[in-house]
N, C-alpha and C. Protein backbone atom coordinates (compact mmCIF):
# COMPACT_ATOMS: atom_id res chain seq x y z
N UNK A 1 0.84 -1.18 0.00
CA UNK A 1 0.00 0.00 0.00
C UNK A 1 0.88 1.25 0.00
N UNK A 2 0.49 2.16 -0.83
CA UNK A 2 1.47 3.08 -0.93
C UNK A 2 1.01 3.97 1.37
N UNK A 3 0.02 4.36 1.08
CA UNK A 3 0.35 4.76 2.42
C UNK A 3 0.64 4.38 3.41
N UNK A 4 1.33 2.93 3.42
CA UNK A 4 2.51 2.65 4.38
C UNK A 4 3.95 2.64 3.96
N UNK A 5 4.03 3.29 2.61
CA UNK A 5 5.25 3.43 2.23
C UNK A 5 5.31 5.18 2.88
N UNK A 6 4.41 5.62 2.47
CA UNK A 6 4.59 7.14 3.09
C UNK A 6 4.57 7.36 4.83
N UNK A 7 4.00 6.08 5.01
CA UNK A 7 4.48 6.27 6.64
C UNK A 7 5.82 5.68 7.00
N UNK A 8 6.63 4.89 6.22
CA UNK A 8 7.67 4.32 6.78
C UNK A 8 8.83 5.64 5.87
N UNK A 9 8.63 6.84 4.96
CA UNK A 9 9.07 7.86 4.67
C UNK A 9 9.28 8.73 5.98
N UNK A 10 7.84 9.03 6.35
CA UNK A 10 8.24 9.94 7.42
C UNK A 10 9.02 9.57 8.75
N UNK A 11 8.94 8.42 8.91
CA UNK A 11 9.60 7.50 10.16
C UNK A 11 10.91 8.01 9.86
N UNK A 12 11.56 7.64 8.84
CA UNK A 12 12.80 7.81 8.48
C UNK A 12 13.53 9.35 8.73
N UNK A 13 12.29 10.49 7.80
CA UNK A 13 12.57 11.41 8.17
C UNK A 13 12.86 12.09 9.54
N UNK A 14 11.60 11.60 10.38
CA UNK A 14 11.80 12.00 11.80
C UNK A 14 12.71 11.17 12.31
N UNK A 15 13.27 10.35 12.28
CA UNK A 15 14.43 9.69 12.80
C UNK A 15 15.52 10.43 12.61
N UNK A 16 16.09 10.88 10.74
CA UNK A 16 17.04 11.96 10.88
C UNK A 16 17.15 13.14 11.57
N UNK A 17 16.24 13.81 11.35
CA UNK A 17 15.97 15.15 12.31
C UNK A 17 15.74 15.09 13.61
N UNK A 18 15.59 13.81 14.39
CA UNK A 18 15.83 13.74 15.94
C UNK A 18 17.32 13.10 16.07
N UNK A 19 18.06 12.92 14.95
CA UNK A 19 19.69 12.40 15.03
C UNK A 19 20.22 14.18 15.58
N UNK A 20 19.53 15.04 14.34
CA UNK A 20 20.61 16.06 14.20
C UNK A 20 20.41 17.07 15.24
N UNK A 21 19.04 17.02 15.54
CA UNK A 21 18.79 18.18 16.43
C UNK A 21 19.13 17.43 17.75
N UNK A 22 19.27 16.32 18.00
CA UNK A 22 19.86 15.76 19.18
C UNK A 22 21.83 16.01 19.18
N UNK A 23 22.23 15.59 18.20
CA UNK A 23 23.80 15.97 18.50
C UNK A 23 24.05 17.51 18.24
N UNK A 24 23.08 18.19 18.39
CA UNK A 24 22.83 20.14 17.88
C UNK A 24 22.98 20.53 19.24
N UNK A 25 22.12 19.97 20.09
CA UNK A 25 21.91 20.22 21.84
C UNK A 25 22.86 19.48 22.49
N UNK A 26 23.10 18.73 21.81
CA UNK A 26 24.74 18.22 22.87
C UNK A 26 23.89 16.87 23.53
N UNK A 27 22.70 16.16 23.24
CA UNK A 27 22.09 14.70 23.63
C UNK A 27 22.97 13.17 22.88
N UNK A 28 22.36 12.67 23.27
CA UNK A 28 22.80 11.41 22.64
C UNK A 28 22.03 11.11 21.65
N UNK A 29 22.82 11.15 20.11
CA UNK A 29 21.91 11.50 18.93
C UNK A 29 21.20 10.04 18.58
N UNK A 30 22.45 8.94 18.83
CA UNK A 30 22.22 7.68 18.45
C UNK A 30 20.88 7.23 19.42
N UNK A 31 21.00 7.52 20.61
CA UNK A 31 20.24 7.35 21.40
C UNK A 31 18.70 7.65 21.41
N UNK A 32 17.81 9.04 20.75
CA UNK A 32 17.25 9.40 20.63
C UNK A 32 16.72 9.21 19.08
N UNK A 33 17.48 9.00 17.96
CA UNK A 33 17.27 8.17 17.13
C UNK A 33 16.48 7.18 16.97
N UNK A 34 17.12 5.90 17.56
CA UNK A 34 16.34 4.93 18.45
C UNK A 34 14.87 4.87 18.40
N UNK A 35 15.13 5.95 19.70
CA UNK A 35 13.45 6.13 20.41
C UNK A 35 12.52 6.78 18.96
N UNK A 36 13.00 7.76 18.49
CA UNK A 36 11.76 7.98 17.85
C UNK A 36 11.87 6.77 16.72
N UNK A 37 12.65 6.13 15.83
CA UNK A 37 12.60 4.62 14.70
C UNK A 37 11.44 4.20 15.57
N UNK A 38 12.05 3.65 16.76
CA UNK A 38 11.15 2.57 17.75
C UNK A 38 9.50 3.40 17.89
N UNK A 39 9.62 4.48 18.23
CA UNK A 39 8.23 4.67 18.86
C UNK A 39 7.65 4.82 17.51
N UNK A 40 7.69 5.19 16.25
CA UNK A 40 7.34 5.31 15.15
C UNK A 40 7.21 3.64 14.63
N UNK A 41 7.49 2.57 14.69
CA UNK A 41 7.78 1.45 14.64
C UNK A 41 6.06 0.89 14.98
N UNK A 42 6.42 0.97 16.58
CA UNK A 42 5.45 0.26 17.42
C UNK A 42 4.05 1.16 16.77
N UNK A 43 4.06 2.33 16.48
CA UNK A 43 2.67 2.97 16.59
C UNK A 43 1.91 2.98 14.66
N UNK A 44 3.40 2.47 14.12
CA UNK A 44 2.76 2.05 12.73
C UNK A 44 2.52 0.85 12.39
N UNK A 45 3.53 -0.21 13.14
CA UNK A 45 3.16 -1.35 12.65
C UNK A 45 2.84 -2.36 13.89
N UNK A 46 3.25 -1.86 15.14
CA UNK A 46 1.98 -2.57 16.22
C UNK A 46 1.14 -2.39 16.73
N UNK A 47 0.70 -1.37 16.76
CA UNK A 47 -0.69 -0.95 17.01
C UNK A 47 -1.72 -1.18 15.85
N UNK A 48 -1.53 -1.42 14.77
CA UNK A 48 -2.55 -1.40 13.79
C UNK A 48 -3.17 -3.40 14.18
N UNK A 49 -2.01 -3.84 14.17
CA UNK A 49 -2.08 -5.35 14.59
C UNK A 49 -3.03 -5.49 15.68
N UNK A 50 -2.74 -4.54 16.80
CA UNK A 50 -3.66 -4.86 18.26
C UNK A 50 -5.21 -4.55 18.06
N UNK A 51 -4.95 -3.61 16.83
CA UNK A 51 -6.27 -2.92 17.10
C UNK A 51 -7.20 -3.99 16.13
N UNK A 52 -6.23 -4.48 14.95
CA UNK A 52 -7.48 -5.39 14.14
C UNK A 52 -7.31 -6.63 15.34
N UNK A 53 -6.75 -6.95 16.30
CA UNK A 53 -7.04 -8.59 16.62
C UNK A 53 -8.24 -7.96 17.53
N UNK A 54 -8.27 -6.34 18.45
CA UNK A 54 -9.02 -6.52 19.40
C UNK A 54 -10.47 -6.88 18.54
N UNK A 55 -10.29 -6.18 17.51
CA UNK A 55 -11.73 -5.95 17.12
C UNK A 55 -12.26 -7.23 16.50
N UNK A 56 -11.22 -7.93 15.81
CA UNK A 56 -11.38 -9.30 15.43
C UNK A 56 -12.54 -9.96 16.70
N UNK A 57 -11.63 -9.74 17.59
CA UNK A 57 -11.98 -10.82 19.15
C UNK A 57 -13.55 -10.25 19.34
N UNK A 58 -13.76 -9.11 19.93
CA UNK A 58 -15.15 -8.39 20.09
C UNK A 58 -15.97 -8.96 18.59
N UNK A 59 -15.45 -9.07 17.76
CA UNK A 59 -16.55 -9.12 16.39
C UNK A 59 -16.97 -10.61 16.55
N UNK A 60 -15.75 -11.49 16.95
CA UNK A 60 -16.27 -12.91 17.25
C UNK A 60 -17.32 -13.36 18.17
N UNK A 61 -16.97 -12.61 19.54
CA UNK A 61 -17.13 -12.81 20.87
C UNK A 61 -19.16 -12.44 20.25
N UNK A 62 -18.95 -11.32 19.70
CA UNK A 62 -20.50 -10.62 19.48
C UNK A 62 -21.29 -11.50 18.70
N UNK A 63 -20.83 -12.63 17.64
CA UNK A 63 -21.23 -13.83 17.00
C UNK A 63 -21.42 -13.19 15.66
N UNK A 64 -20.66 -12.37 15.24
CA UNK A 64 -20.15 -11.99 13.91
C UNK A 64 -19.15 -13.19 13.27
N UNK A 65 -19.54 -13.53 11.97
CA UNK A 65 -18.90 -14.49 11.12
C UNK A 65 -17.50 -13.86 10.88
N UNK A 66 -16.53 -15.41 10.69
CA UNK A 66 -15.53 -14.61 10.55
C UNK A 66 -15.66 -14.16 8.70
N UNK A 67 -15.60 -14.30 7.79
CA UNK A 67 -15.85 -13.82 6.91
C UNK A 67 -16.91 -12.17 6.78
N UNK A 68 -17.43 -11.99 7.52
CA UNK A 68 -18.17 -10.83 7.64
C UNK A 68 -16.86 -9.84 8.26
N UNK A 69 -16.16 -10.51 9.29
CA UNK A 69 -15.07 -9.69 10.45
C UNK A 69 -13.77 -9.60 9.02
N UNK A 70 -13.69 -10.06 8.00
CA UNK A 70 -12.79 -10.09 7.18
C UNK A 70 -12.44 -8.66 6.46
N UNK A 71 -14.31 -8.60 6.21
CA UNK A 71 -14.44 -7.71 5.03
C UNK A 71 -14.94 -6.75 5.88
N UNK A 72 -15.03 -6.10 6.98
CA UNK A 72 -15.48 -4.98 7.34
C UNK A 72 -15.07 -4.28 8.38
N UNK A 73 -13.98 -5.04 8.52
CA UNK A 73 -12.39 -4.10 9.78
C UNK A 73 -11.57 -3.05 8.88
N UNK A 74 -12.07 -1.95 9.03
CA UNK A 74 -11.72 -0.47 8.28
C UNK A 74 -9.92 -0.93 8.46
N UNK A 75 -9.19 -1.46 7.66
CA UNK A 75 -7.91 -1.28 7.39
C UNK A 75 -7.59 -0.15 7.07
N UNK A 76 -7.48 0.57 5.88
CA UNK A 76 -7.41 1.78 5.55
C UNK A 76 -7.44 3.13 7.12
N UNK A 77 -8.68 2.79 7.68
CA UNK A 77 -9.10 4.03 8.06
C UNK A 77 -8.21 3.60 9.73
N UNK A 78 -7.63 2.31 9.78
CA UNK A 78 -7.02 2.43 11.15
C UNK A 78 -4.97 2.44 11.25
N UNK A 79 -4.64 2.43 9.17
CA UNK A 79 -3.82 2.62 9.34
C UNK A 79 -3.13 4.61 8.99
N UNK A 80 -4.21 5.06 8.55
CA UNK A 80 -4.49 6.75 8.50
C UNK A 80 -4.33 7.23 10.17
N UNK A 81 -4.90 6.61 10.33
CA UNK A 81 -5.33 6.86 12.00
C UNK A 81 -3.76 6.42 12.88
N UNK A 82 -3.29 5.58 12.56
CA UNK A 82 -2.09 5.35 13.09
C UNK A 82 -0.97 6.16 12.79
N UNK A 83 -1.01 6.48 11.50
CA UNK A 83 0.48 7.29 10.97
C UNK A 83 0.23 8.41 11.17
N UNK A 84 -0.84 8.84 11.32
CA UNK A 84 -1.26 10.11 12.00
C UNK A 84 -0.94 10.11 13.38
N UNK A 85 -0.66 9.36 14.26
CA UNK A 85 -0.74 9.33 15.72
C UNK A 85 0.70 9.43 15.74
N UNK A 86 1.60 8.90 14.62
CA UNK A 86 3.16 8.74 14.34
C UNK A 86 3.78 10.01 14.26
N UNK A 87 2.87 10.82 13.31
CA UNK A 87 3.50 11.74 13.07
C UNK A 87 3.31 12.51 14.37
N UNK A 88 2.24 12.65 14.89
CA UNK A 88 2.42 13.40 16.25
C UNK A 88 3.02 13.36 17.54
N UNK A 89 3.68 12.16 17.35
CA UNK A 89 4.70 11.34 18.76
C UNK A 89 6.00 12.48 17.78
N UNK A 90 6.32 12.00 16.38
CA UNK A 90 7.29 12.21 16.39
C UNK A 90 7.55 14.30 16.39
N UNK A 91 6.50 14.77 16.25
CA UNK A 91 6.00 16.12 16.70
C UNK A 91 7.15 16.36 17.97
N UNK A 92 6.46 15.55 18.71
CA UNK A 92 6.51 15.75 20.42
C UNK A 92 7.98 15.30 20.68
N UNK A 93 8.36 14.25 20.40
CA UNK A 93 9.78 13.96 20.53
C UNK A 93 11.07 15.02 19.70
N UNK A 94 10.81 15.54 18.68
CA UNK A 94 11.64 16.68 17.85
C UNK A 94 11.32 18.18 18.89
N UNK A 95 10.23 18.41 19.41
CA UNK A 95 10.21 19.41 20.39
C UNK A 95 10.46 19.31 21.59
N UNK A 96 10.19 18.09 22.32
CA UNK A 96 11.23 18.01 23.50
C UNK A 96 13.18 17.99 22.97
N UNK A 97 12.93 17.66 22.17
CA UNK A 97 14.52 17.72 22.00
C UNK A 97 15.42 19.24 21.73
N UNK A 98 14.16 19.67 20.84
CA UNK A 98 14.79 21.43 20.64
C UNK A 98 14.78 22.29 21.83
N UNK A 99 14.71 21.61 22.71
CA UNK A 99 14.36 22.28 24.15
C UNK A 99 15.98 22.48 24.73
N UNK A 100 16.62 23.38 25.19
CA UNK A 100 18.11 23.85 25.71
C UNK A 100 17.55 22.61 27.02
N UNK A 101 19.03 21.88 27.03
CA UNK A 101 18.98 21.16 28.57
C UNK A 101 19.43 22.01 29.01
N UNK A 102 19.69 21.33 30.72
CA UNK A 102 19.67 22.22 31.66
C UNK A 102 21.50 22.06 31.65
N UNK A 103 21.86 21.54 31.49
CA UNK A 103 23.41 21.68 31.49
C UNK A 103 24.19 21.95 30.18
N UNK A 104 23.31 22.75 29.38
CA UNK A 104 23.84 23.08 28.60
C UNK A 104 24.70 24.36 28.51
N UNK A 105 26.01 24.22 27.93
CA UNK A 105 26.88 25.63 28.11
C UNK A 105 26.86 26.65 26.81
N UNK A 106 25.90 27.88 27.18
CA UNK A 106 25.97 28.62 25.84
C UNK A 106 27.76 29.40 25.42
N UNK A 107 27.61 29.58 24.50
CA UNK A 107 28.84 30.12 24.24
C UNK A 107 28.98 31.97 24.18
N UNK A 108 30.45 32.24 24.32
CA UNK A 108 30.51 33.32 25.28
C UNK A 108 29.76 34.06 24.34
N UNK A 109 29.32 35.66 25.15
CA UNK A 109 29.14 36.67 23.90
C UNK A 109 29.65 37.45 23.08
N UNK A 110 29.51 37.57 22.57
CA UNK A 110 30.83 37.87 21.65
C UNK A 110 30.61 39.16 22.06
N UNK A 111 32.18 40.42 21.59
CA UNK A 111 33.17 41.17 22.58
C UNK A 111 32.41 42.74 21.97
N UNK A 112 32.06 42.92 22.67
CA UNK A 112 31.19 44.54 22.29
C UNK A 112 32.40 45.76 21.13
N UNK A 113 33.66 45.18 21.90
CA UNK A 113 34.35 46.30 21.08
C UNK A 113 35.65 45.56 20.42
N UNK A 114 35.49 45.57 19.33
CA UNK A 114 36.72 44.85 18.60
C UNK A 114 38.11 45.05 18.39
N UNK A 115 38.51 46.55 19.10
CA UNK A 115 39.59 47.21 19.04
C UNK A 115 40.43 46.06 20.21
């Protein structure tokens, strides 16, 4: 499906840009990298899984056929719904990161008079 190719695009992207703006602030770039691949990971391609088995299970449990539960678990509309939730973790993780830590050392100011 192309729109899980465009969600595993932006994964990538936000993975670079939490590399750079992490070794920018002086963090651990590799480190934070990671987390957003991973949390972008789990919220594109395991959560879509949990959400069709829950509903699978409830559609059974309710005495819905499985052939009926086949054809009418909104795929589409729960993997929109996911890469959307992706992109907003990875929102949140690129802005905690542009955030100055607290031990961060700015550099001096530069010299009012050049003489």
């Amino acid at each position: 499906m192309l729109i899980n190719l465009f969600g595993f695009v932006l994964l990538i992207v936000f993975t670079v840009f939490a590399y750079k703006t992490a070794k920018e602030y002086g963090r651990n770039a590799i480190g934070w990298a990671l987390i957003t691949f991973f949390t972008g990971i789990g919220i594109q391609i395991i959560l879509p899984i949990f959400i069709v088995v829950i509903i699978a299970i409830i559609s059974t449990v309710g005495g819905i056929s499985t052939q009926e539960i086949q054809e009418n678990i909104p795929i589409v509309t729960i993997t929109i719904f996911c890469i959307l939730l992706s992109l907003g973790a990875g929102f949140l993780i690129l802005r905690h990161l542009s955030k100055l830590p607290e031990d961060f050392d700015m550099p001096p100011a530069p010299p009012s008079d050049f003489n």
